[in-house]
Protein backbone atom coordinates (compact mmCIF):
# COMPACT_ATOMS: atom_id res chain seq x y z
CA UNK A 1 0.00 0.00 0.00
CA UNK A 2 2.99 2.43 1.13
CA UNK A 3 4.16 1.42 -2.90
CA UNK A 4 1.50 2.58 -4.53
CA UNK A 5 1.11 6.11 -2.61
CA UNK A 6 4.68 6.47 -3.48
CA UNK A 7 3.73 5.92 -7.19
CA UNK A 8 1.20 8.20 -7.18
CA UNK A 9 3.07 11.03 -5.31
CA UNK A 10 5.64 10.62 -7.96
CA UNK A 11 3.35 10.62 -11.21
CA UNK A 12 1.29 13.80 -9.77
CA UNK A 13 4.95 15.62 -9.35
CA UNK A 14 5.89 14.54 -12.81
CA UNK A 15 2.65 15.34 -15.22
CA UNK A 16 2.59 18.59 -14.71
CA UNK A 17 6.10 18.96 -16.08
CA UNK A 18 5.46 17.16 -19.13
CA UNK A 19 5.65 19.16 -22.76
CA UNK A 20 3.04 18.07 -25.21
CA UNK A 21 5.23 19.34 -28.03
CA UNK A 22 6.15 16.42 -30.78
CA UNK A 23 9.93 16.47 -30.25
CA UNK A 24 10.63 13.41 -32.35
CA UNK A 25 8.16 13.50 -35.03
CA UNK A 26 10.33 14.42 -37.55
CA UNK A 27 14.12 14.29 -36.71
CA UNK A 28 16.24 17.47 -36.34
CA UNK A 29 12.72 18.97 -37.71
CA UNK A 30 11.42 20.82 -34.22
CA UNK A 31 13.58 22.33 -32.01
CA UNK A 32 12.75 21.67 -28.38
CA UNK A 33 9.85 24.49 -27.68
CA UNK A 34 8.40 23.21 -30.83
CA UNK A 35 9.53 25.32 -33.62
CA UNK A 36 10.56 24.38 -37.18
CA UNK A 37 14.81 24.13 -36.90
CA UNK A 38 16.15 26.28 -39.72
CA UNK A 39 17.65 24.27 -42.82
CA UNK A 40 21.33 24.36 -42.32
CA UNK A 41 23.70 23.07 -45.23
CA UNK A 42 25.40 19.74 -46.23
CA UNK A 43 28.42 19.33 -48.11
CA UNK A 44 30.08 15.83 -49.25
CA UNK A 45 26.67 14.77 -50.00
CA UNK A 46 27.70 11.31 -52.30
CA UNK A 47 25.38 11.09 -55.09
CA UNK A 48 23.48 8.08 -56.43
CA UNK A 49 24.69 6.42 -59.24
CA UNK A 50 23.14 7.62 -62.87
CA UNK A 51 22.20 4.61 -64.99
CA UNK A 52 21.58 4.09 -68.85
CA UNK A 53 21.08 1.63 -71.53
CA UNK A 54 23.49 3.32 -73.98
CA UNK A 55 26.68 5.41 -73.01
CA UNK A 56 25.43 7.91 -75.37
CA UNK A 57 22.66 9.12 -73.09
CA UNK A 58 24.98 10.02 -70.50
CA UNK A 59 25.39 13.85 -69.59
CA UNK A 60 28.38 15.04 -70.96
CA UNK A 61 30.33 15.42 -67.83
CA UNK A 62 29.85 12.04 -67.22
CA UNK A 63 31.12 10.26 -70.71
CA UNK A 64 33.53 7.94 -69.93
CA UNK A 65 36.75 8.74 -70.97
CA UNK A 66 39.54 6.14 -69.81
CA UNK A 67 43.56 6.20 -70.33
CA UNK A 68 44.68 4.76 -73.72
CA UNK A 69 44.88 1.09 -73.29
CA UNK A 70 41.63 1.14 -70.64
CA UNK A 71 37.86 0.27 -71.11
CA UNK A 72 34.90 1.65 -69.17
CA UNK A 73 33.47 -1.62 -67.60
CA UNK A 74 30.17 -2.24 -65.99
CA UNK A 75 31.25 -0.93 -62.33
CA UNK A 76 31.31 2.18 -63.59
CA UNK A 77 35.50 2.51 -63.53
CA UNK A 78 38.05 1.97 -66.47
CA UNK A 79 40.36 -1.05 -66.12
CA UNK A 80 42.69 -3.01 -68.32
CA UNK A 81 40.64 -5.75 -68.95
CA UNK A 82 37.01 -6.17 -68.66
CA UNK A 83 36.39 -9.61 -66.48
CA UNK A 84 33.38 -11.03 -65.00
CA UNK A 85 33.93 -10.78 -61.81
CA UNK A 86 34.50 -6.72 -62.71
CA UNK A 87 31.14 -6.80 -64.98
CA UNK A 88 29.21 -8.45 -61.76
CA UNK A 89 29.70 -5.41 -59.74
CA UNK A 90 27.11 -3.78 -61.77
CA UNK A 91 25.86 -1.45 -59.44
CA UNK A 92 22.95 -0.45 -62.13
CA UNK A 93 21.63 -4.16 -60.80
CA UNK A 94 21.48 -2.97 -57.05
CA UNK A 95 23.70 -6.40 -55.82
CA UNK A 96 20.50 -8.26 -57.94
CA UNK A 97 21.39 -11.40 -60.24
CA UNK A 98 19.43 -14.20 -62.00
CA UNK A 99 15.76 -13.82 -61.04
CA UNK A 100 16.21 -11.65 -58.41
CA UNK A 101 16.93 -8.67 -61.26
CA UNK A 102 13.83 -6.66 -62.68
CA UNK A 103 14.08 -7.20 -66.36
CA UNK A 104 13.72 -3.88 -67.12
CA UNK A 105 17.43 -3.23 -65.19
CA UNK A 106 19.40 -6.31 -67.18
CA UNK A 107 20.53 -3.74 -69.65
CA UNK A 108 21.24 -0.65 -67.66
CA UNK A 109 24.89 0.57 -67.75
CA UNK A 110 26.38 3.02 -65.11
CA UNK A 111 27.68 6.45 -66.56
CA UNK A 112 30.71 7.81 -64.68
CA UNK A 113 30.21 8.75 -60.90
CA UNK A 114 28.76 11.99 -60.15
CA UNK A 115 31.35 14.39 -58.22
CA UNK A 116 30.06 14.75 -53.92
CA UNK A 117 27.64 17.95 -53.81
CA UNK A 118 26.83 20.51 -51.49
CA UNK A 119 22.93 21.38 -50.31
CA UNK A 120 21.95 24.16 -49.08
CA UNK A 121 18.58 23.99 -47.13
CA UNK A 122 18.77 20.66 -46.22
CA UNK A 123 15.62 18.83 -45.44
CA UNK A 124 17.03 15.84 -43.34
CA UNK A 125 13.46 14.27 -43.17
CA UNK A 126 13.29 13.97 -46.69
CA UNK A 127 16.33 14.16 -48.09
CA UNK A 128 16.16 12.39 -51.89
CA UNK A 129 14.62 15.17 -53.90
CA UNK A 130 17.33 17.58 -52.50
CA UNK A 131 19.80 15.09 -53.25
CA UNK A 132 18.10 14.54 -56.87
CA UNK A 133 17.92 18.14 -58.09
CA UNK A 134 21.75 19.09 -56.70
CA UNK A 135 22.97 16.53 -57.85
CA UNK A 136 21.32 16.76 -61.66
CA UNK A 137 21.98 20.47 -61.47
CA UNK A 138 26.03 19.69 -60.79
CA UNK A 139 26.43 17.37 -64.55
CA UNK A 140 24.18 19.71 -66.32
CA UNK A 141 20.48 18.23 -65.91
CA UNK A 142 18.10 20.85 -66.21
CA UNK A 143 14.81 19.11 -65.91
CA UNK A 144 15.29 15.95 -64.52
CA UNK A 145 11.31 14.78 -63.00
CA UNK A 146 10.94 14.19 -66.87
CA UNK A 147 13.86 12.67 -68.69
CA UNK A 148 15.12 10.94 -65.01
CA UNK A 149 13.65 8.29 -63.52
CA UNK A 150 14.23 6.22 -60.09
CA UNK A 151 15.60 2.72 -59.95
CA UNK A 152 12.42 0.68 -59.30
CA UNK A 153 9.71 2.98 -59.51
CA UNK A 154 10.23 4.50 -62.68
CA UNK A 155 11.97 2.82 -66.18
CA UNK A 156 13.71 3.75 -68.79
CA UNK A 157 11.18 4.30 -72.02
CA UNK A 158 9.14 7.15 -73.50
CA UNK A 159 10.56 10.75 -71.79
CA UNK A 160 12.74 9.02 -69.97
CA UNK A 161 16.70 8.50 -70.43
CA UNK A 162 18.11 7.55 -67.31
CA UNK A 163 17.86 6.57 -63.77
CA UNK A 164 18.84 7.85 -60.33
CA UNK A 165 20.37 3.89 -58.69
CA UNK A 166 19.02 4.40 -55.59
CA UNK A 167 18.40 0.92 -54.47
CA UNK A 168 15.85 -0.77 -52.33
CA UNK A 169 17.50 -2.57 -49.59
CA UNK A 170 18.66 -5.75 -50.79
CA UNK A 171 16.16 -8.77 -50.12
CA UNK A 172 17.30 -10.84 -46.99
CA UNK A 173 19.21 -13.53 -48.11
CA UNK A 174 18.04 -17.18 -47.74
CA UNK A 175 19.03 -21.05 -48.63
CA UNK A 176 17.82 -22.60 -52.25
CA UNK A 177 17.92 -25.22 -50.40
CA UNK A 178 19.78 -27.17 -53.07
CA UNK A 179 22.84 -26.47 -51.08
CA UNK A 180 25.50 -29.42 -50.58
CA UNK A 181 24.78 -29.90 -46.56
CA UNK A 182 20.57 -29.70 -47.04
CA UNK A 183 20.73 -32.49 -49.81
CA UNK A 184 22.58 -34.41 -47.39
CA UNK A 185 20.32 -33.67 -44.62
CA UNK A 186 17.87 -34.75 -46.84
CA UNK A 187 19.44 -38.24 -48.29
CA UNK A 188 20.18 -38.53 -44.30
CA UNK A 189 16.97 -38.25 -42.72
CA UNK A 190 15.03 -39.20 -45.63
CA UNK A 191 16.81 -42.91 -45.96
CA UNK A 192 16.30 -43.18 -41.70
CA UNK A 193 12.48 -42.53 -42.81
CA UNK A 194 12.46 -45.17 -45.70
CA UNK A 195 14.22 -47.91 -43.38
CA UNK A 196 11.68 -47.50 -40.24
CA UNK A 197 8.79 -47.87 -42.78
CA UNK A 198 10.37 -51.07 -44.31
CA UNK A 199 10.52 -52.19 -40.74
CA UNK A 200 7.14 -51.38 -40.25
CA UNK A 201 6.11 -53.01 -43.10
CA UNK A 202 8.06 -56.13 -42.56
CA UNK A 203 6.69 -56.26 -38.25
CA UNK A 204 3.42 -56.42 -39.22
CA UNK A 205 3.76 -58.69 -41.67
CA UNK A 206 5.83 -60.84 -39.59
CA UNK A 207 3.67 -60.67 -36.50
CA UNK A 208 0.35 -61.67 -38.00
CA UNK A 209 0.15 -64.87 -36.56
CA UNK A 210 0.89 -63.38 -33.01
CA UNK A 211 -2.45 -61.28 -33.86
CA UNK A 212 -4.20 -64.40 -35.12
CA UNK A 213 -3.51 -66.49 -32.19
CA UNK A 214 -4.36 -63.18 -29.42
CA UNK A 215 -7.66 -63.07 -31.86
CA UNK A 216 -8.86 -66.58 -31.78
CA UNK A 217 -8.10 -66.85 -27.62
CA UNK A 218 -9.49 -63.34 -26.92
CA UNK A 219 -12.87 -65.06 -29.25
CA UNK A 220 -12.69 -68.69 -27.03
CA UNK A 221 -13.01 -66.55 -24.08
CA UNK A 222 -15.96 -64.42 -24.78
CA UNK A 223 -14.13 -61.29 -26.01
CA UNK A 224 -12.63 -60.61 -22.37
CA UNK A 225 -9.63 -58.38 -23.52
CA UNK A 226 -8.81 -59.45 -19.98
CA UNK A 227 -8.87 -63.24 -19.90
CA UNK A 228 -6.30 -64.88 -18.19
CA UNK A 229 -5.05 -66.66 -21.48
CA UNK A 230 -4.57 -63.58 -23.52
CA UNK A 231 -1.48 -61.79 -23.49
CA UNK A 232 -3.06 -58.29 -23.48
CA UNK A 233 -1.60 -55.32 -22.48
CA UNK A 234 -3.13 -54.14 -19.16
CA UNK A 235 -4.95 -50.23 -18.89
CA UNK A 236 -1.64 -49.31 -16.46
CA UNK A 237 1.55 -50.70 -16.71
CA UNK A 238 4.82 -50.54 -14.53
CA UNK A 239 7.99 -50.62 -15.24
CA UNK A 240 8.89 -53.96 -17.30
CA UNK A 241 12.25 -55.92 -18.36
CA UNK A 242 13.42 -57.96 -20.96
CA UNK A 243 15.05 -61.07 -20.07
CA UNK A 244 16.44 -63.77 -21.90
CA UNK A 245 13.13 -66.79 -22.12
CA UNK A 246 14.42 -70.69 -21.54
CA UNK A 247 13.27 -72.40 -24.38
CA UNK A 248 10.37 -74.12 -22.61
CA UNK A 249 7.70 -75.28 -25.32
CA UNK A 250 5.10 -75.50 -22.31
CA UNK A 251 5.49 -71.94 -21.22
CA UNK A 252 2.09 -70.64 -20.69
CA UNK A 253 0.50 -66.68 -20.22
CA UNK A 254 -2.23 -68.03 -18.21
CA UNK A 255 0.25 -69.51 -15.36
CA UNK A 256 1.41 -65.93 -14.46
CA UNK A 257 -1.74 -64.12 -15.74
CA UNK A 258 -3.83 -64.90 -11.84
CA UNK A 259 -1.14 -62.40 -10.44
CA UNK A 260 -1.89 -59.63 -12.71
CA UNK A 261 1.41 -60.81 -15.08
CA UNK A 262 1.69 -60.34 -18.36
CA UNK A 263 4.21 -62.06 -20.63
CA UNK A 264 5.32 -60.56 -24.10
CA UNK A 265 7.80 -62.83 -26.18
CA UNK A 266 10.30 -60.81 -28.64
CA UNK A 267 12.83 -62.12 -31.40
CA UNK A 268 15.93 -59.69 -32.69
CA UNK A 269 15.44 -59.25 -36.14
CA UNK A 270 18.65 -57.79 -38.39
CA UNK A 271 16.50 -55.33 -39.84
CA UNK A 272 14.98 -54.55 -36.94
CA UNK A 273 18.97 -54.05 -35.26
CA UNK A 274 19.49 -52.12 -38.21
CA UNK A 275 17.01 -49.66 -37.24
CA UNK A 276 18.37 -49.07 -34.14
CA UNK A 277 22.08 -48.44 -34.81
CA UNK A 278 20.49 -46.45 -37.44
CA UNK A 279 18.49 -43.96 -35.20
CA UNK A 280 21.82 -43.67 -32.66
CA UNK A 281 23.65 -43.05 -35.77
CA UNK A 282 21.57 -40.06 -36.80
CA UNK A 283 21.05 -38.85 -33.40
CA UNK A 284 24.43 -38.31 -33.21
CA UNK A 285 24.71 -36.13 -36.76
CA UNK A 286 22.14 -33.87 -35.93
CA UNK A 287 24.16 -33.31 -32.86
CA UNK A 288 27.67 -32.76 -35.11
CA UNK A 289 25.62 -30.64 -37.83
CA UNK A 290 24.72 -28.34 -34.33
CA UNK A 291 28.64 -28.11 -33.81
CA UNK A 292 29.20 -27.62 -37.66
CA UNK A 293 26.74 -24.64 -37.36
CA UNK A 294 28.31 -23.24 -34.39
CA UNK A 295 31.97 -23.44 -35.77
CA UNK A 296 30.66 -21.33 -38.44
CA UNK A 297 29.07 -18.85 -36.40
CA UNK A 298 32.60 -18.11 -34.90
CA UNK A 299 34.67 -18.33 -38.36
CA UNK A 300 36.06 -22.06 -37.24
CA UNK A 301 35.16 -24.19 -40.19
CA UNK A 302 38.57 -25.66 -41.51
CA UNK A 303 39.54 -25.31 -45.27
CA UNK A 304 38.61 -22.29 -47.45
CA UNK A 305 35.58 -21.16 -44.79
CA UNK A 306 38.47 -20.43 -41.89
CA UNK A 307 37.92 -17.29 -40.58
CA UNK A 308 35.00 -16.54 -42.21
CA UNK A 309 31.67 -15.77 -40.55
CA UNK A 310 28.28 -16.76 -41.36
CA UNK A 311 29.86 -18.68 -44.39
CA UNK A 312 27.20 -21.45 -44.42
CA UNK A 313 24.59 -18.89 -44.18
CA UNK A 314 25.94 -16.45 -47.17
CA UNK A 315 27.12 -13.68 -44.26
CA UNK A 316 23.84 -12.99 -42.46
CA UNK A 317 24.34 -13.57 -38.74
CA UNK A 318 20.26 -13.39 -38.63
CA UNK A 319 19.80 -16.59 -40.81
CA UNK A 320 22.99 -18.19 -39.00
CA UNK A 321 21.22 -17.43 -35.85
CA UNK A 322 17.80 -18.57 -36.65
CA UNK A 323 18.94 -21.76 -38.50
CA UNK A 324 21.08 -22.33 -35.29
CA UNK A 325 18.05 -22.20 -33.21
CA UNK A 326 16.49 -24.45 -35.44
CA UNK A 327 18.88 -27.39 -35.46
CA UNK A 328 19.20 -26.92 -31.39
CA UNK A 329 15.68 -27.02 -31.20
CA UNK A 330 15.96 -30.16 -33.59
CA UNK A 331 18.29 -32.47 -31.74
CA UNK A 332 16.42 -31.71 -28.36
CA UNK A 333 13.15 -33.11 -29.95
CA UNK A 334 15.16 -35.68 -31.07
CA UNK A 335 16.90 -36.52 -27.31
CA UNK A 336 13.35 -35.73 -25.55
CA UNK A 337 11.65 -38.13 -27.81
CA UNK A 338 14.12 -41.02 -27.23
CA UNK A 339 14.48 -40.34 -23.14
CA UNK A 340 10.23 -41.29 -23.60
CA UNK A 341 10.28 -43.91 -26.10
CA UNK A 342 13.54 -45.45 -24.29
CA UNK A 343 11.61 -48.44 -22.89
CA UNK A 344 9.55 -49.27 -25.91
CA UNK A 345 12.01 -48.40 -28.21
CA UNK A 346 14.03 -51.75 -28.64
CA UNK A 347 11.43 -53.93 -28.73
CA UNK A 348 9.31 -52.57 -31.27
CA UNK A 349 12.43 -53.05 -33.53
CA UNK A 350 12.04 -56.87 -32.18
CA UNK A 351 9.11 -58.94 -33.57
CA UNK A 352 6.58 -59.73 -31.31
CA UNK A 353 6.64 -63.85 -31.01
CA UNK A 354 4.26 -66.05 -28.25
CA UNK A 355 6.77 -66.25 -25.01
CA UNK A 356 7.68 -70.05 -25.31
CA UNK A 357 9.06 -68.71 -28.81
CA UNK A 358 10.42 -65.77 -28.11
CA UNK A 359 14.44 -65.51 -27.30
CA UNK A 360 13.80 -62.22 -24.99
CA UNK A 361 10.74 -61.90 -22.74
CA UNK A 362 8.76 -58.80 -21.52
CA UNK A 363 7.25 -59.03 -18.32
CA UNK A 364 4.29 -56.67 -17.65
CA UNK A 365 2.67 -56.14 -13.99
CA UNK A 366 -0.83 -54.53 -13.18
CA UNK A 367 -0.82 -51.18 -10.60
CA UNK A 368 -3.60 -51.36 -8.86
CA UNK A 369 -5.01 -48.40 -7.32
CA UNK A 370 -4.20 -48.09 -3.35
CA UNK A 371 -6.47 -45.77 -1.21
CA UNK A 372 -4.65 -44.99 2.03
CA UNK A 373 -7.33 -43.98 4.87
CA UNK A 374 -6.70 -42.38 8.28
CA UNK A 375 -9.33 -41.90 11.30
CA UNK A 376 -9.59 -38.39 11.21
CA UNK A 377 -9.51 -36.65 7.94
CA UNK A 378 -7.57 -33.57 7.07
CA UNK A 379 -8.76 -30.46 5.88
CA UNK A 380 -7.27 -30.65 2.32
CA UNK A 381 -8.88 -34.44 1.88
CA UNK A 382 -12.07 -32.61 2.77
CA UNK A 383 -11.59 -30.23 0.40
CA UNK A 384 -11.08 -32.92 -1.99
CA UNK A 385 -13.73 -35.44 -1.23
């Protein structure tokens, strides 16, 4: 109580004292009583690249003109020798290749750079137009919101000549997913998948006289799932073990079944073996992918990827962090899942045979419910009851 008069003596000191003026509306707009700032000046403004499908439509102060033995190449500098990895750096394709580039940019050729401007009357909270008309006024464009258009909003056709690069940021990057390491995480996992449906496949084909016998004895005896003479698994279980069964062809359920037993026979099959070395073997490559995945976060990957971050994710820490989180998430589904389905596990990869048959047995007891009762009862049992 003492807390919340404090509050309140605090907020009724502070309201009062508040401004209602929109200081951060517009930045460096409003000065701090709420008046328009007056437009200062900017110098070493860099101007956007101007881009064309011929040379020839170039303003004249930006014509290429290289040294004798030079060419003007497609990054918008003169070199000795045109190559592609100099024609990539297009920067008329805003860092866009293959499908990712607008059509209406694949033939767009830089002119020469535009020299840094000065501004006078800045508007800093919209800055391109000033940018736009200095910087068309400094290589001789008179009117440019005709002939000049904007990379991505306007194209080159009809009035206009040219374009103003200034490029959209760049899409996020993000797999194809035809990458080496996801085709093997594919072949991986997706062979694991085929084997435990073979196995599948193969159990319940193998175990069908198991079912037939269960059927006919579970039939003899009325239907009673819970017949003394039909292996069935009981509503609760505890915990069971597998033992090794003496071969003893006179074995019978309905010897142990009076004490609330239950006896399951099992055989080890090779496919069934296979399975399992197959699911520890995969368990443990999700596990070395995660370590893969965290070497490359920190620039560890031997070979050419040493010292290089992000490699496996093409430089974005974002997608190296969220597939990280991923394949964590990943192997501790995969651990959870096999910490549960640790006692069933190994003998569903066994087929189920009748107990005299089978080479390991299952033993299964019945938990009964036990009520314990005192003279005088509690309040919570009250409560309860």
């Amino acid at each position: 109580m003492q807390l919340l008069q404090s509050a309140l003596v605090i907020t009724a000191l502070v309201v009062p004292l508040a401004r209602s003026a929109q200081l951060w509306h517009d930045v460096n707009r409003y000065d701090v009583d709420g008046n328009e700032c007056k437009l200062r000046d900017m110098s070493g403004v860099v101007c956007s690249q101007l881009c064309v499908q011929s040379l020839d439509n170039c303003p004249t102060s930006l014509q290429p003109d290289c040294p004798d033995g030079q060419s003007f190449c497609a990054d918008g500098q003169c070199h000795d020798e045109c190559t592609d990895e100099i024609q990539a750096l297009n920067p008329c394709h805003c860092s866009r290749s293959g499908s990712k580039l607008p059509p209406q940019a694949a033939d767009l050729v830089p002119c020469m750079s535009s020299p840094n401007v000065t501004i006078h009357e800045f508007h800093p909270w919209k800055p391109e137009n000033d940018i736009r008309s200095t910087c068309g006024g400094a290589v001789g464009i008179v009117d440019q919101s005709a002939s000049v258009g904007v990379w991505g909003k306007t194209w080159i056709g009809g009035d206009v000549t040219a374009l103003w690069a200034e490029c959209p940021s760049a899409p996020a990057p993000n797999y194809n997913y035809d990458e080496s390491y996801w085709i093997a995480t594919y072949a991986v996992n997706g062979a694991l998948a085929m084997l435990i449906a073979v196995w599948a496949a193969y159990k319940y084909f193998a175990e069908r006289g198991v079912r037939s016998w269960s059927a006919g004895h579970r039939l003899a005896n009325g239907g009673n799932k819970d017949s003394s003479s039909v292996p069935m698994m009981p509503e609760k279980a505890s915990s069971f073990s597998t033992k090794e069964a003496k071969a003893n062809p006179t074995t019978s359920v309905a010897d142990t079944a009076s004490n609330g037993v239950r006896l399951w026979g099992y055989r080890d099959n090779f496919l069934g073996t296979a399975c399992v070395w197959s699911i520890g073997i995969v368990t443990i490559l999700w596990i070395c992918f995660l370590g893969v995945w965290t070497a490359d976060y920190y620039g560890s990957l031997p070979g050419k990827r040493h010292g290089v971050l992000y490699s496996l994710s093409y430089k974005s820490d974002f997608l190296e962090l969220a597939t990280f989180l991923i394949l964590w998430a990943i192997c501790f589904i995969i651990l959870i899942a096999l910490f549960v389905l640790k006692p069933h596990l190994r003998n569903y990869f066994r087929v189920q045979t009748l107990p005299a048959q089978g080479q390991f047995i299952c033993i299964e007891r019945a938990l009964h419910e036990i009520k314990m009762l005192i003279d005088e009862s509690n309040w919570i049992q009250k409560q309860v009851n």
